[in-house]
C-alpha atoms as a PDB file:
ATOM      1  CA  UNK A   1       0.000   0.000   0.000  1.00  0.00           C
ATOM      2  CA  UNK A   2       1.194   3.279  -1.368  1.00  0.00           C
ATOM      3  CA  UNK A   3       1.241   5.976   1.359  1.00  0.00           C
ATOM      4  CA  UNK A   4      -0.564   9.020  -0.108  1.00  0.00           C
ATOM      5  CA  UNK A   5      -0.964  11.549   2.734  1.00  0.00           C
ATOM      6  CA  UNK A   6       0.999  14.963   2.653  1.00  0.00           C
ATOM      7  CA  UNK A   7       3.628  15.165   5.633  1.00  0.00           C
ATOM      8  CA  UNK A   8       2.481  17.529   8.668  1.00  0.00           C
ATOM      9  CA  UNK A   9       4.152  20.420   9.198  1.00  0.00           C
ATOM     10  CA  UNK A  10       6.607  19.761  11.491  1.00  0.00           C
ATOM     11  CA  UNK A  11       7.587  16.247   9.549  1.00  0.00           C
ATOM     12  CA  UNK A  12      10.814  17.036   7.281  1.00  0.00           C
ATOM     13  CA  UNK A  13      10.591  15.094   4.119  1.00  0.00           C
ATOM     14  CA  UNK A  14      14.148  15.069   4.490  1.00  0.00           C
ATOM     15  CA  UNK A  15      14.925  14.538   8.120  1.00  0.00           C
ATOM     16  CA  UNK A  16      17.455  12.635   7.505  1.00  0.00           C
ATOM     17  CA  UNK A  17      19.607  15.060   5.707  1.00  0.00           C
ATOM     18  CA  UNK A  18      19.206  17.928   8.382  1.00  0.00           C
ATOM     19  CA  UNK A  19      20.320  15.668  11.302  1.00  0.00           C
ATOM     20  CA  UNK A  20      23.238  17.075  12.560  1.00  0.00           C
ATOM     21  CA  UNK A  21      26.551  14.872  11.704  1.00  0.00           C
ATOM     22  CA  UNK A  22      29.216  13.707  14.245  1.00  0.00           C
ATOM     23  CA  UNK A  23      32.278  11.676  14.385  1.00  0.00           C
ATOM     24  CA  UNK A  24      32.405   8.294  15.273  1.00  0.00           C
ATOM     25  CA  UNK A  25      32.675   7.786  19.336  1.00  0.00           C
ATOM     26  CA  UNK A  26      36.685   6.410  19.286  1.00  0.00           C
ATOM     27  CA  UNK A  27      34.994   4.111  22.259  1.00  0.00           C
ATOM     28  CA  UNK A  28      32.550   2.476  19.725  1.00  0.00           C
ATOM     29  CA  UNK A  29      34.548   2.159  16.794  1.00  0.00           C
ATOM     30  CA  UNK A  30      37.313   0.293  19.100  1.00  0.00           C
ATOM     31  CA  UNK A  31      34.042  -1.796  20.176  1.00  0.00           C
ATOM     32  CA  UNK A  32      32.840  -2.340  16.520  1.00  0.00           C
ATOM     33  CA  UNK A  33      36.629  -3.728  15.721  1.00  0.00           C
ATOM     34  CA  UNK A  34      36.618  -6.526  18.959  1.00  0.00           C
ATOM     35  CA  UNK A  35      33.508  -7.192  17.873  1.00  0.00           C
ATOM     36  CA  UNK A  36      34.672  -8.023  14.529  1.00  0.00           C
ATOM     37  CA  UNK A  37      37.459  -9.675  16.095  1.00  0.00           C
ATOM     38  CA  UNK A  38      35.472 -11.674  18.342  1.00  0.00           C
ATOM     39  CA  UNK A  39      33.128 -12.967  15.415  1.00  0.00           C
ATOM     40  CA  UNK A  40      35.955 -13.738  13.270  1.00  0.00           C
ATOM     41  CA  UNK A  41      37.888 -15.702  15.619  1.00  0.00           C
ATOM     42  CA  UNK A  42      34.638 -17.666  16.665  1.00  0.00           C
ATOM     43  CA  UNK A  43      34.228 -18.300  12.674  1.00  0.00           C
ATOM     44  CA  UNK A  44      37.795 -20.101  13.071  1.00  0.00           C
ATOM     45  CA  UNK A  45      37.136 -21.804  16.557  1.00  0.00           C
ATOM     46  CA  UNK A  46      33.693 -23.138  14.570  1.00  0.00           C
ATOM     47  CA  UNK A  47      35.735 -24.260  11.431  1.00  0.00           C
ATOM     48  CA  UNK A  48      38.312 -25.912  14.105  1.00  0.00           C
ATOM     49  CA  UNK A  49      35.458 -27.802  15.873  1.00  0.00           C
ATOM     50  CA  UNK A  50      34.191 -29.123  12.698  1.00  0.00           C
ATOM     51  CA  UNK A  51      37.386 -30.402  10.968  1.00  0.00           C
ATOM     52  CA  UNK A  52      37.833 -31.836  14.684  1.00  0.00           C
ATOM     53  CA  UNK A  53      33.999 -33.473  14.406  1.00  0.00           C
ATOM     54  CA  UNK A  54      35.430 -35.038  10.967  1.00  0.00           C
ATOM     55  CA  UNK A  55      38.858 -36.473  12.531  1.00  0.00           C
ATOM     56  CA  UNK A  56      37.377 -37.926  15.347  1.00  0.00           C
ATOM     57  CA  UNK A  57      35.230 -39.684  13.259  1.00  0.00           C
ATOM     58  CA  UNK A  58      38.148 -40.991  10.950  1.00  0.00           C
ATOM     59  CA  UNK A  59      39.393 -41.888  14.468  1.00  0.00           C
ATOM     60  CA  UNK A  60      36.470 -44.268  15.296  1.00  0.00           C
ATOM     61  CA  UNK A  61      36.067 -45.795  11.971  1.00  0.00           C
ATOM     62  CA  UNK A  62      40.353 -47.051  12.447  1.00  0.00           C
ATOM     63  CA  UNK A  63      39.890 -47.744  16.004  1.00  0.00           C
ATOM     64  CA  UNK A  64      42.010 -45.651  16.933  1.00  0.00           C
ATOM     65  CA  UNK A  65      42.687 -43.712  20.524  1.00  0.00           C
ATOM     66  CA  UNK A  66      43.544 -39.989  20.623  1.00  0.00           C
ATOM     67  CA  UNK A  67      42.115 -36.492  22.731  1.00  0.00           C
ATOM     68  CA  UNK A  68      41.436 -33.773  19.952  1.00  0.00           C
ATOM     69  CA  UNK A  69      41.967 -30.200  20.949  1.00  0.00           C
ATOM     70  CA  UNK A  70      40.270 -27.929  18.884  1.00  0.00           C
ATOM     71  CA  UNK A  71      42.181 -23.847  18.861  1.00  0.00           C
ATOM     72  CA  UNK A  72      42.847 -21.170  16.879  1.00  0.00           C
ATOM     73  CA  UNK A  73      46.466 -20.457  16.858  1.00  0.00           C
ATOM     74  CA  UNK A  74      48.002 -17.533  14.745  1.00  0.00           C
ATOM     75  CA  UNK A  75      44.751 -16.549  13.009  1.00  0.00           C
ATOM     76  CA  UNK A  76      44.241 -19.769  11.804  1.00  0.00           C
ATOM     77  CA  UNK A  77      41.581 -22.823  13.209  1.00  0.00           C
ATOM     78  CA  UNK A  78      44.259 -25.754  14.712  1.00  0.00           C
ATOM     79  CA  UNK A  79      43.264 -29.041  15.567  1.00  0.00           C
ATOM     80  CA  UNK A  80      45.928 -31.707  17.689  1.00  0.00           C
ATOM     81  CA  UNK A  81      45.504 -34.865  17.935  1.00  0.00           C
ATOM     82  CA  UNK A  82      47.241 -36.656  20.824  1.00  0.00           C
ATOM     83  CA  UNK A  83      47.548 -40.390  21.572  1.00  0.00           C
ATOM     84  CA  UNK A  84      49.372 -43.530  21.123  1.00  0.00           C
ATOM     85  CA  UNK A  85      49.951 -45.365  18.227  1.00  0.00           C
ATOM     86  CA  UNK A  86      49.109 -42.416  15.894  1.00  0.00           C
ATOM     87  CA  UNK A  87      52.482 -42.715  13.834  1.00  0.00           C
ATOM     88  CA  UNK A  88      50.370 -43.996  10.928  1.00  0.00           C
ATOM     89  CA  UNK A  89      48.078 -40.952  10.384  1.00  0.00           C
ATOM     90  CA  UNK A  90      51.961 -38.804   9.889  1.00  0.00           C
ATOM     91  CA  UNK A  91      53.159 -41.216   7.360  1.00  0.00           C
ATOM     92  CA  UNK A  92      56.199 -41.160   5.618  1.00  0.00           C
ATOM     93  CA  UNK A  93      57.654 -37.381   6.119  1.00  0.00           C
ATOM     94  CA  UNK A  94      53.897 -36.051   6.995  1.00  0.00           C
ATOM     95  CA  UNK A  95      52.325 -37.053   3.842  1.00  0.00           C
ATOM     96  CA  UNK A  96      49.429 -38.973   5.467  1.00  0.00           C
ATOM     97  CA  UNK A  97      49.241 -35.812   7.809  1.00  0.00           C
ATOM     98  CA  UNK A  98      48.808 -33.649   4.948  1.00  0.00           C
ATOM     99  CA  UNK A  99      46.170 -35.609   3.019  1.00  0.00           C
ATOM    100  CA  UNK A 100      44.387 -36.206   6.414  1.00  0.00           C
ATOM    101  CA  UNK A 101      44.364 -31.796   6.577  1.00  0.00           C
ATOM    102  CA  UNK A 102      43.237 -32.013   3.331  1.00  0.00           C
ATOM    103  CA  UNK A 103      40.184 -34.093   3.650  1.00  0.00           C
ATOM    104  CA  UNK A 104      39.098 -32.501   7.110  1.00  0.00           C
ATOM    105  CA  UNK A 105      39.550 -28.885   5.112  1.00  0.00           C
ATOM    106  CA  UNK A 106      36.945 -29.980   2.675  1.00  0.00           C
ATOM    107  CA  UNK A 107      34.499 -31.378   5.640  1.00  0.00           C
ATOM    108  CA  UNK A 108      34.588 -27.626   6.945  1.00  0.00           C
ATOM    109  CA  UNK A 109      34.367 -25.966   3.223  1.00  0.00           C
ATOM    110  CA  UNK A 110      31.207 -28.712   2.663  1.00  0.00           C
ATOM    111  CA  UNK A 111      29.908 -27.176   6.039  1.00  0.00           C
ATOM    112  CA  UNK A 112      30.514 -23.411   5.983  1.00  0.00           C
ATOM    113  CA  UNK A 113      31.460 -22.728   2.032  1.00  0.00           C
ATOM    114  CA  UNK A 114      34.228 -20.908   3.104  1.00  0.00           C
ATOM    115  CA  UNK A 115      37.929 -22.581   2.091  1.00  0.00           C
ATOM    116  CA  UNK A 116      40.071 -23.245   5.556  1.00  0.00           C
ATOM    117  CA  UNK A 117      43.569 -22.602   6.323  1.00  0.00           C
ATOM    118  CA  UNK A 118      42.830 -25.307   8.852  1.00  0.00           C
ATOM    119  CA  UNK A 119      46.204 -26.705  10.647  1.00  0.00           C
ATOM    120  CA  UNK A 120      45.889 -30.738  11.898  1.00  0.00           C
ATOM    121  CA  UNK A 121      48.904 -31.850  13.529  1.00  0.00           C
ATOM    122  CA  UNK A 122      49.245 -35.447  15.090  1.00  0.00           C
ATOM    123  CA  UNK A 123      51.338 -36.598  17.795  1.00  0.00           C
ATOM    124  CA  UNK A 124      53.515 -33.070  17.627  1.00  0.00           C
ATOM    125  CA  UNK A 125      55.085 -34.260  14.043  1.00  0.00           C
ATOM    126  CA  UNK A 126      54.201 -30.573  13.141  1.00  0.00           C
ATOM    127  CA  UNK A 127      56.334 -29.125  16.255  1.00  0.00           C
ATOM    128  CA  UNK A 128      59.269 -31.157  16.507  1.00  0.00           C
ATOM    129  CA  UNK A 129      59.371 -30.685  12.266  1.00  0.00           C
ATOM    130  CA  UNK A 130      59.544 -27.288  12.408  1.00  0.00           C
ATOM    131  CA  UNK A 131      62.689 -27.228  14.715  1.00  0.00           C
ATOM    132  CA  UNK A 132      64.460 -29.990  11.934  1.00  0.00           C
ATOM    133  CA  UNK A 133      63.913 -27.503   9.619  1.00  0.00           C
ATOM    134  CA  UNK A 134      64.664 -24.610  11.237  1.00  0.00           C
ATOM    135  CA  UNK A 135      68.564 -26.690  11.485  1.00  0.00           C
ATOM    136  CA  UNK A 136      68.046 -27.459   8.072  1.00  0.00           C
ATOM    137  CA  UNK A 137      67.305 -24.188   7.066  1.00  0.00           C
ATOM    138  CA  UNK A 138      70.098 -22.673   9.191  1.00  0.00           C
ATOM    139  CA  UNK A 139      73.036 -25.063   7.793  1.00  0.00           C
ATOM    140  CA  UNK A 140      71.740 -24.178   4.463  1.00  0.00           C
ATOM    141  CA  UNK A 141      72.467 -20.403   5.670  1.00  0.00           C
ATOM    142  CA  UNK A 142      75.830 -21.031   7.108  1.00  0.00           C
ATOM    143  CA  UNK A 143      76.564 -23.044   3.741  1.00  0.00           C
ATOM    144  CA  UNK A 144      75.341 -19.977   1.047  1.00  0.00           C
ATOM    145  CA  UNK A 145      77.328 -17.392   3.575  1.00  0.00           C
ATOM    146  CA  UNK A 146      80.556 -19.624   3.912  1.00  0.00           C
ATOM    147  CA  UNK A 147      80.377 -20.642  -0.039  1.00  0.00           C
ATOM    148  CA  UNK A 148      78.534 -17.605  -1.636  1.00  0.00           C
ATOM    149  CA  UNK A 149      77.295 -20.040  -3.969  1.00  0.00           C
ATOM    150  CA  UNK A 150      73.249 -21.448  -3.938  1.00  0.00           C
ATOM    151  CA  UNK A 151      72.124 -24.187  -2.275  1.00  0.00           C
ATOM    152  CA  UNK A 152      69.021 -26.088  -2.975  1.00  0.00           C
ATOM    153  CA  UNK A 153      66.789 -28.125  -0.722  1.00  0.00           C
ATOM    154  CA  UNK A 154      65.292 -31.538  -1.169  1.00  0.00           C
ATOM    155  CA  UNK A 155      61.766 -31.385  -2.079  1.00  0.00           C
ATOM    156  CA  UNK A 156      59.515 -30.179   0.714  1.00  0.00           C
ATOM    157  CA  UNK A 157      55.768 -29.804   1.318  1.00  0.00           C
ATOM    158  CA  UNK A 158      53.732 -26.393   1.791  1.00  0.00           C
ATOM    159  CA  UNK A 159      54.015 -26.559   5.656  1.00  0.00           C
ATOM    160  CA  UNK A 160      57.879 -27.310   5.287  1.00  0.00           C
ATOM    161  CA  UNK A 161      58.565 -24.776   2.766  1.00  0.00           C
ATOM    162  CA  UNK A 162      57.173 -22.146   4.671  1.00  0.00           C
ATOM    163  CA  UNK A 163      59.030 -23.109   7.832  1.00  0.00           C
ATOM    164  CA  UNK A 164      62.007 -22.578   6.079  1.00  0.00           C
ATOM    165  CA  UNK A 165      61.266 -19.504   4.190  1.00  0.00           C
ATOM    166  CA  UNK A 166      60.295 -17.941   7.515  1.00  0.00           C
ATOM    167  CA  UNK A 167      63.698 -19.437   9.442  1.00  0.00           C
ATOM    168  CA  UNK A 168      65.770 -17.634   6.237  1.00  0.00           C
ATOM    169  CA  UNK A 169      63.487 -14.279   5.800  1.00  0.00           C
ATOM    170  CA  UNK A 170      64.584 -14.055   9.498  1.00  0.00           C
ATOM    171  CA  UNK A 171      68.363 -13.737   9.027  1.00  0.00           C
ATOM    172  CA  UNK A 172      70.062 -10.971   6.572  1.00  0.00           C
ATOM    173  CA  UNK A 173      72.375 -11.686   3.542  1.00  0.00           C
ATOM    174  CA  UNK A 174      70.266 -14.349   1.730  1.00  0.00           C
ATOM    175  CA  UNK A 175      66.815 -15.309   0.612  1.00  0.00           C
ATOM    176  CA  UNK A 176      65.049 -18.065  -0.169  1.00  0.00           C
ATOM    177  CA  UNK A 177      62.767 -19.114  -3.294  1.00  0.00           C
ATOM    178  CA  UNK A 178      60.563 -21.827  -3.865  1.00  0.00           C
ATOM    179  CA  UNK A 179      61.099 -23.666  -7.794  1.00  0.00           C
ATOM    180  CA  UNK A 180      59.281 -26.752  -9.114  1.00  0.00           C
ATOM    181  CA  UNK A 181      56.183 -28.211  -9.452  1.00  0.00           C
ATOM    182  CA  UNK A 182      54.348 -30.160  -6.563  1.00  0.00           C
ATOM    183  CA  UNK A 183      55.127 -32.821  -5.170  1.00  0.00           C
ATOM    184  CA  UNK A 184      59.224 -31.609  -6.603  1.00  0.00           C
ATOM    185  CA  UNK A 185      58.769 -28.363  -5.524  1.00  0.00           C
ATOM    186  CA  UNK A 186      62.087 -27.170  -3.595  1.00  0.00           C
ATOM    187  CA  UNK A 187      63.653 -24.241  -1.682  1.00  0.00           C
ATOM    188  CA  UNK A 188      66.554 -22.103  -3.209  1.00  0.00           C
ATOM    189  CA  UNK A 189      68.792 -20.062  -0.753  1.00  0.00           C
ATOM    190  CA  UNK A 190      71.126 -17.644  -2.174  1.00  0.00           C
ATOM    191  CA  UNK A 191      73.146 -14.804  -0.789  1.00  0.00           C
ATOM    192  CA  UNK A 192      70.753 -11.577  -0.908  1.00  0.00           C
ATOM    193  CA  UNK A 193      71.415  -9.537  -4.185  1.00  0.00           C
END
């Protein structure tokens, strides 16, 4: 229904353009951002409990024991899985790990339609990994320093890759470069141009 009627007197037709303006409250703003905050790390936690839903499920189905914590760790959803006997779901150098991440990424994109930088590490392989290639990393370092010459790596996956970029983008005189094409793809250090 079409209102027809003409505006009384002391109605504005445009009231909302003679309201006076004001600047944002600096109280409300910095609420608006937590806010923000608070939803989008909630959106993680969620996408964290769902990937942890899926692996505890995988869990059952190999009769397998293990206490899931589900976090969100460096702006990113983690979920750890800790137990016995769980050497099997790392595999050979983390690739069962990383399939394993893969699948319980596509349970939370099937759930939310959002893709996940979801992180699933088992047994710690994830943490004590990181500190073999941060020696890795560093020896290549010392070598490109003491040589001036390149070195490259041995093929590494996306997590390892990056753990190594960020142990070498850390120190000055060199830099680091990923070449190749998955699953061959490798890290170049060279001396800093």
């Amino acid at each position: 229904m079409t209102d027809t009627s003409t505006p009384r007197a002391e109605e504005s037709l445009d009231a909302e353009e003679t309201e006076p303006t004001t600047a944002p409250d600096p109280d409300e703003t910095a609420a608006e951002g937590n806010e923000k905050k608070t939803a989008a790390e909630s959106d993680l936690f969620r996408q964290s409990e769902i990937a942890a839903d899926y692996v505890e499920g995988l869990l059952d189905i190999l009769d397998y024991d293990g206490d899931i914590d589900e976090l969100v760790s460096g702006g990113r959803p983690v979920v750890e899985v800790v137990g016995a006997r769980l050497q099997n779901l790392v595999g050979q150098r983390g690739a069962t790990l990383e399939a394993l991440q893969e699948l319980a990424r596509l349970a939370v994109f099937r759930q939310t339609g959002t893709p996940s930088r979801l992180l699933l590490d088992v047994g710690g392989y994830r943490a004590s990994r990181r500190k073999e290639l941060a020696a890795v990393a560093k020896n290549a370092v010392e070598k490109v320093k003491e040589h001036g010459e390149p070195v490259r790596l041995e093929p590494m996956s996306a997590f390892e890759r990056k753990c190594v970029h960020d142990v070498v983008n850390a120190m000055s005189g060199v830099e680091s470069e990923s070449e190749g094409v998955e699953p061959n793809r490798r890290i170049i250090v060279r001396p800093a141009d």
